[in-house]
N, C-alpha and C. Protein backbone atom coordinates (compact mmCIF):
# COMPACT_ATOMS: atom_id res chain seq x y z
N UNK A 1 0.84 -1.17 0.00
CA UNK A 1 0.00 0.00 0.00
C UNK A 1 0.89 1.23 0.00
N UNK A 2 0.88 2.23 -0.95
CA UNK A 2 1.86 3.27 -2.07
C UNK A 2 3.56 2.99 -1.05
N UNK A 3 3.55 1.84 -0.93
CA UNK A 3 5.18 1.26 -1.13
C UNK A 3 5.60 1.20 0.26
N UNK A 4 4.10 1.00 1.22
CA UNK A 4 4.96 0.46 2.91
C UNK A 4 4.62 -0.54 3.06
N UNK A 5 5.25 -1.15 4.07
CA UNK A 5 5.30 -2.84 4.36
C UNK A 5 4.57 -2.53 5.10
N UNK A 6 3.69 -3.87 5.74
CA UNK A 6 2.33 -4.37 7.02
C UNK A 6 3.11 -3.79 8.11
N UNK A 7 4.35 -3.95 7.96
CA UNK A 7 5.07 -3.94 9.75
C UNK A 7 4.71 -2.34 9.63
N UNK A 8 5.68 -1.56 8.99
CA UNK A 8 5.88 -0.38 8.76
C UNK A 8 3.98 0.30 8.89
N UNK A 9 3.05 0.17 8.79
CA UNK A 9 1.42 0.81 8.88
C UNK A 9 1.29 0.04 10.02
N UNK A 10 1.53 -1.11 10.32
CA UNK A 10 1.59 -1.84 11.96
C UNK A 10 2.15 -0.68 12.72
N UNK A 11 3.22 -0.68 12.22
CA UNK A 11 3.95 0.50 13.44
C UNK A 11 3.66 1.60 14.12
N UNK A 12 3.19 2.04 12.51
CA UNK A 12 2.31 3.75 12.66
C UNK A 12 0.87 4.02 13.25
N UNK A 13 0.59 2.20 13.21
CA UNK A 13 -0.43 2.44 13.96
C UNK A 13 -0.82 2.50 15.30
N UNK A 14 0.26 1.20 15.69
CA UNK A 14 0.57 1.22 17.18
C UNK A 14 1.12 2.51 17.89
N UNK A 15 1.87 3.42 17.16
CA UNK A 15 2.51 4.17 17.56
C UNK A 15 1.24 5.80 17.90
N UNK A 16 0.95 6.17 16.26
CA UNK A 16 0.59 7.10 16.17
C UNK A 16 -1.21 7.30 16.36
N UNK A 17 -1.52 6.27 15.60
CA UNK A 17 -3.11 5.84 16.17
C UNK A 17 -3.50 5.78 17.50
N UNK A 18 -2.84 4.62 18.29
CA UNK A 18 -3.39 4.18 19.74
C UNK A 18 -2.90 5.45 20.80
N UNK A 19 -2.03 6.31 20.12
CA UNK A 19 -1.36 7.69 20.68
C UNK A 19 -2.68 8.59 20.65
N UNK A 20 -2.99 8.92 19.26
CA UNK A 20 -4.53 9.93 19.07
C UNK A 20 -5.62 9.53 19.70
N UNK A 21 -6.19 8.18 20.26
CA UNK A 21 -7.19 7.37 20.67
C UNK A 21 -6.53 8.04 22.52
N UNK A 22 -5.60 7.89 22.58
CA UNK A 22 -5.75 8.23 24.14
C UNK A 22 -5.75 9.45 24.68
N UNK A 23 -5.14 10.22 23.65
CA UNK A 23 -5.27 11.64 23.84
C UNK A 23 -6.69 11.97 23.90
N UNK A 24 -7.61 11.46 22.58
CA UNK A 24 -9.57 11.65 22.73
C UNK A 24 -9.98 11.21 24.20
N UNK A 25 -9.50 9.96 24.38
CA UNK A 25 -10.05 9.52 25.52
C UNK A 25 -9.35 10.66 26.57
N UNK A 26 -8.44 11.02 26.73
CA UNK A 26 -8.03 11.77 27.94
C UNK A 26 -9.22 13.34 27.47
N UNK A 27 -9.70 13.73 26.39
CA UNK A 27 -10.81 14.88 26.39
C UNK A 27 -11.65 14.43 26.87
N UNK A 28 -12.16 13.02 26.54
CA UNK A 28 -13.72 12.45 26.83
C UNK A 28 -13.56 12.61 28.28
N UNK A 29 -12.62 12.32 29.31
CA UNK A 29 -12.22 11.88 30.73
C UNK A 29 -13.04 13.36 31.11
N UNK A 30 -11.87 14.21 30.38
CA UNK A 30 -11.90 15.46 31.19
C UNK A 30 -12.98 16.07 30.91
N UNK A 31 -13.92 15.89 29.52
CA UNK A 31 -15.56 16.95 29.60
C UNK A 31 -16.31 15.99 30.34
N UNK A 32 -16.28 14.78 30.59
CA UNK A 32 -17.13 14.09 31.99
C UNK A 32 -16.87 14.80 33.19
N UNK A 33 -15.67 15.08 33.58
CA UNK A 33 -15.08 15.40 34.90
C UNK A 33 -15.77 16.98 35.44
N UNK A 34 -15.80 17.70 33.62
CA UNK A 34 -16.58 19.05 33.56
C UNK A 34 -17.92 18.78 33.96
N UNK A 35 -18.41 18.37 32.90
CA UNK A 35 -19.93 17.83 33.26
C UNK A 35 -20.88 17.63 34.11
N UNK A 36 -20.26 17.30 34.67
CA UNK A 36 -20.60 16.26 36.31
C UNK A 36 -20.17 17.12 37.48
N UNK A 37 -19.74 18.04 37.06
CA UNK A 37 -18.80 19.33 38.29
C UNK A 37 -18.16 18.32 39.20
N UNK A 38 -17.32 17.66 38.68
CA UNK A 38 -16.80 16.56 39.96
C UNK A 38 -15.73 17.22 41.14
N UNK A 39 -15.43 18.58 40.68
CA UNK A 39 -14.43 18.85 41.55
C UNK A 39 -12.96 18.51 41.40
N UNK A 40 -12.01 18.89 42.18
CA UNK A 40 -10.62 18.78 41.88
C UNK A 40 -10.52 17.05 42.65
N UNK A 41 -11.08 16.73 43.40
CA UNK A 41 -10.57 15.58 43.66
C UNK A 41 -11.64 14.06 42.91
N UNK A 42 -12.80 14.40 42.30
CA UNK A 42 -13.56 13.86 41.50
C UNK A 42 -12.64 13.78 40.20
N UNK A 43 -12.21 14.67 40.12
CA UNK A 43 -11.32 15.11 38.58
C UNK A 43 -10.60 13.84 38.74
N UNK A 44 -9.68 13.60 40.07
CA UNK A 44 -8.26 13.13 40.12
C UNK A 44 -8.93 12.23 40.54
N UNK A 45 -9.85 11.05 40.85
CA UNK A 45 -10.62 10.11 40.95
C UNK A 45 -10.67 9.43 39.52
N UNK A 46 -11.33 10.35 38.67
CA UNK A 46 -11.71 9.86 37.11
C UNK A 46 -11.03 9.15 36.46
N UNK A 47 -9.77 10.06 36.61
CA UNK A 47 -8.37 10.02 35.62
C UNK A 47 -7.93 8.98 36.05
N UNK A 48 -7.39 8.95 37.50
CA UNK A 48 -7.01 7.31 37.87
C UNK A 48 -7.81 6.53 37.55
N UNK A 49 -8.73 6.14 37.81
CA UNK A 49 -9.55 4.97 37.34
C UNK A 49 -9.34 4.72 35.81
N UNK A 50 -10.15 5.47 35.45
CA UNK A 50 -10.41 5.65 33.64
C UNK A 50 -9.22 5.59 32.80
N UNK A 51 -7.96 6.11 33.50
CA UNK A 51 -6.87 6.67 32.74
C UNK A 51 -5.43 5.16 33.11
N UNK A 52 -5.48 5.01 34.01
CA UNK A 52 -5.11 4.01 34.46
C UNK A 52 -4.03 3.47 33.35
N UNK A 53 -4.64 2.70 32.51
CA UNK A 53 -4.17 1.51 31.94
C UNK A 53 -3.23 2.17 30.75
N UNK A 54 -3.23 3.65 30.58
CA UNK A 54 -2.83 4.36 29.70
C UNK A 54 -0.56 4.61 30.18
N UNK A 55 -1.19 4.07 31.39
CA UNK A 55 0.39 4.06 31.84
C UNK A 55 1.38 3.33 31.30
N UNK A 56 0.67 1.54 31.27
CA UNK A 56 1.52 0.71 30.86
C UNK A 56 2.19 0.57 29.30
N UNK A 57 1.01 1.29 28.47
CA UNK A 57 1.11 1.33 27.27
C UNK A 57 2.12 2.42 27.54
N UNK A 58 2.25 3.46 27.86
CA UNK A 58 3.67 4.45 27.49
C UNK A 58 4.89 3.87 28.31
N UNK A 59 4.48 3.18 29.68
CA UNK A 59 5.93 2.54 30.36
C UNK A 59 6.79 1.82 29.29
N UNK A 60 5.73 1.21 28.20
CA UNK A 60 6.03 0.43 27.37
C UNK A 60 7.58 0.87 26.69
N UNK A 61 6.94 2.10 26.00
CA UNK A 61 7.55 2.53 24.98
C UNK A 61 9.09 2.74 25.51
N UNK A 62 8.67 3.30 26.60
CA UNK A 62 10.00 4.21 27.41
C UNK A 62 10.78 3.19 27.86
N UNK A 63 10.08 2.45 27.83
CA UNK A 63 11.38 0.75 28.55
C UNK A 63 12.11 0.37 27.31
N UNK A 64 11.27 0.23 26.14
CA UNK A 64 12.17 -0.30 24.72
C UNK A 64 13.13 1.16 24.57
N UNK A 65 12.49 2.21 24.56
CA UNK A 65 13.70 3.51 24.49
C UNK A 65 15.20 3.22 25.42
N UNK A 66 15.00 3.37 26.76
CA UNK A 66 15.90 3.53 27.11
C UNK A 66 16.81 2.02 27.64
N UNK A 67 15.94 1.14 26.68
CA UNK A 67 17.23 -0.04 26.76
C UNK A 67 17.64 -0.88 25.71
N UNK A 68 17.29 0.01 24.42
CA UNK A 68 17.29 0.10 23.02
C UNK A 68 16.84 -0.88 22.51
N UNK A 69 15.89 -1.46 22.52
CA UNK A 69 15.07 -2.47 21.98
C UNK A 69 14.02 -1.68 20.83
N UNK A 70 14.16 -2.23 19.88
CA UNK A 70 13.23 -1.92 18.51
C UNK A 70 12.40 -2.66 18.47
């Protein structure tokens, strides 16, 4: 597809896709958090819960970075 390999649109997707998807989800978090007037500690309730799992996916990255794994 106009001259990239599966891995190479694999990549961009894992990378740059599931990147844009969490950033939306981190808006969706935060106009609920508006919404709902949850307050500063409702806010920081949300995010942990909801946001949570968004950690491991970037620990991810930063572990292959800084111990040079491709």
């Amino acid at each position: 597809m106009w001259g990239f390999t599966e891995a190479q649109i694999s990549e961009f997707g894992m990378t740059f896709g599931i990147g844009a998807g969490i950033l939306f989800m981190l808006f969706i978090i935060g106009q609920l958090a508006w919404e709902s007037k949850a307050g500063k500690f409702g806010t920081f309730v949300l995010f942990l819960g909801l946001a949570f799992g968004f950690v491991g996916f970037l620990a991810k990255y930063l572990i292959q970075y800084f111990m040079g794994i491709k």
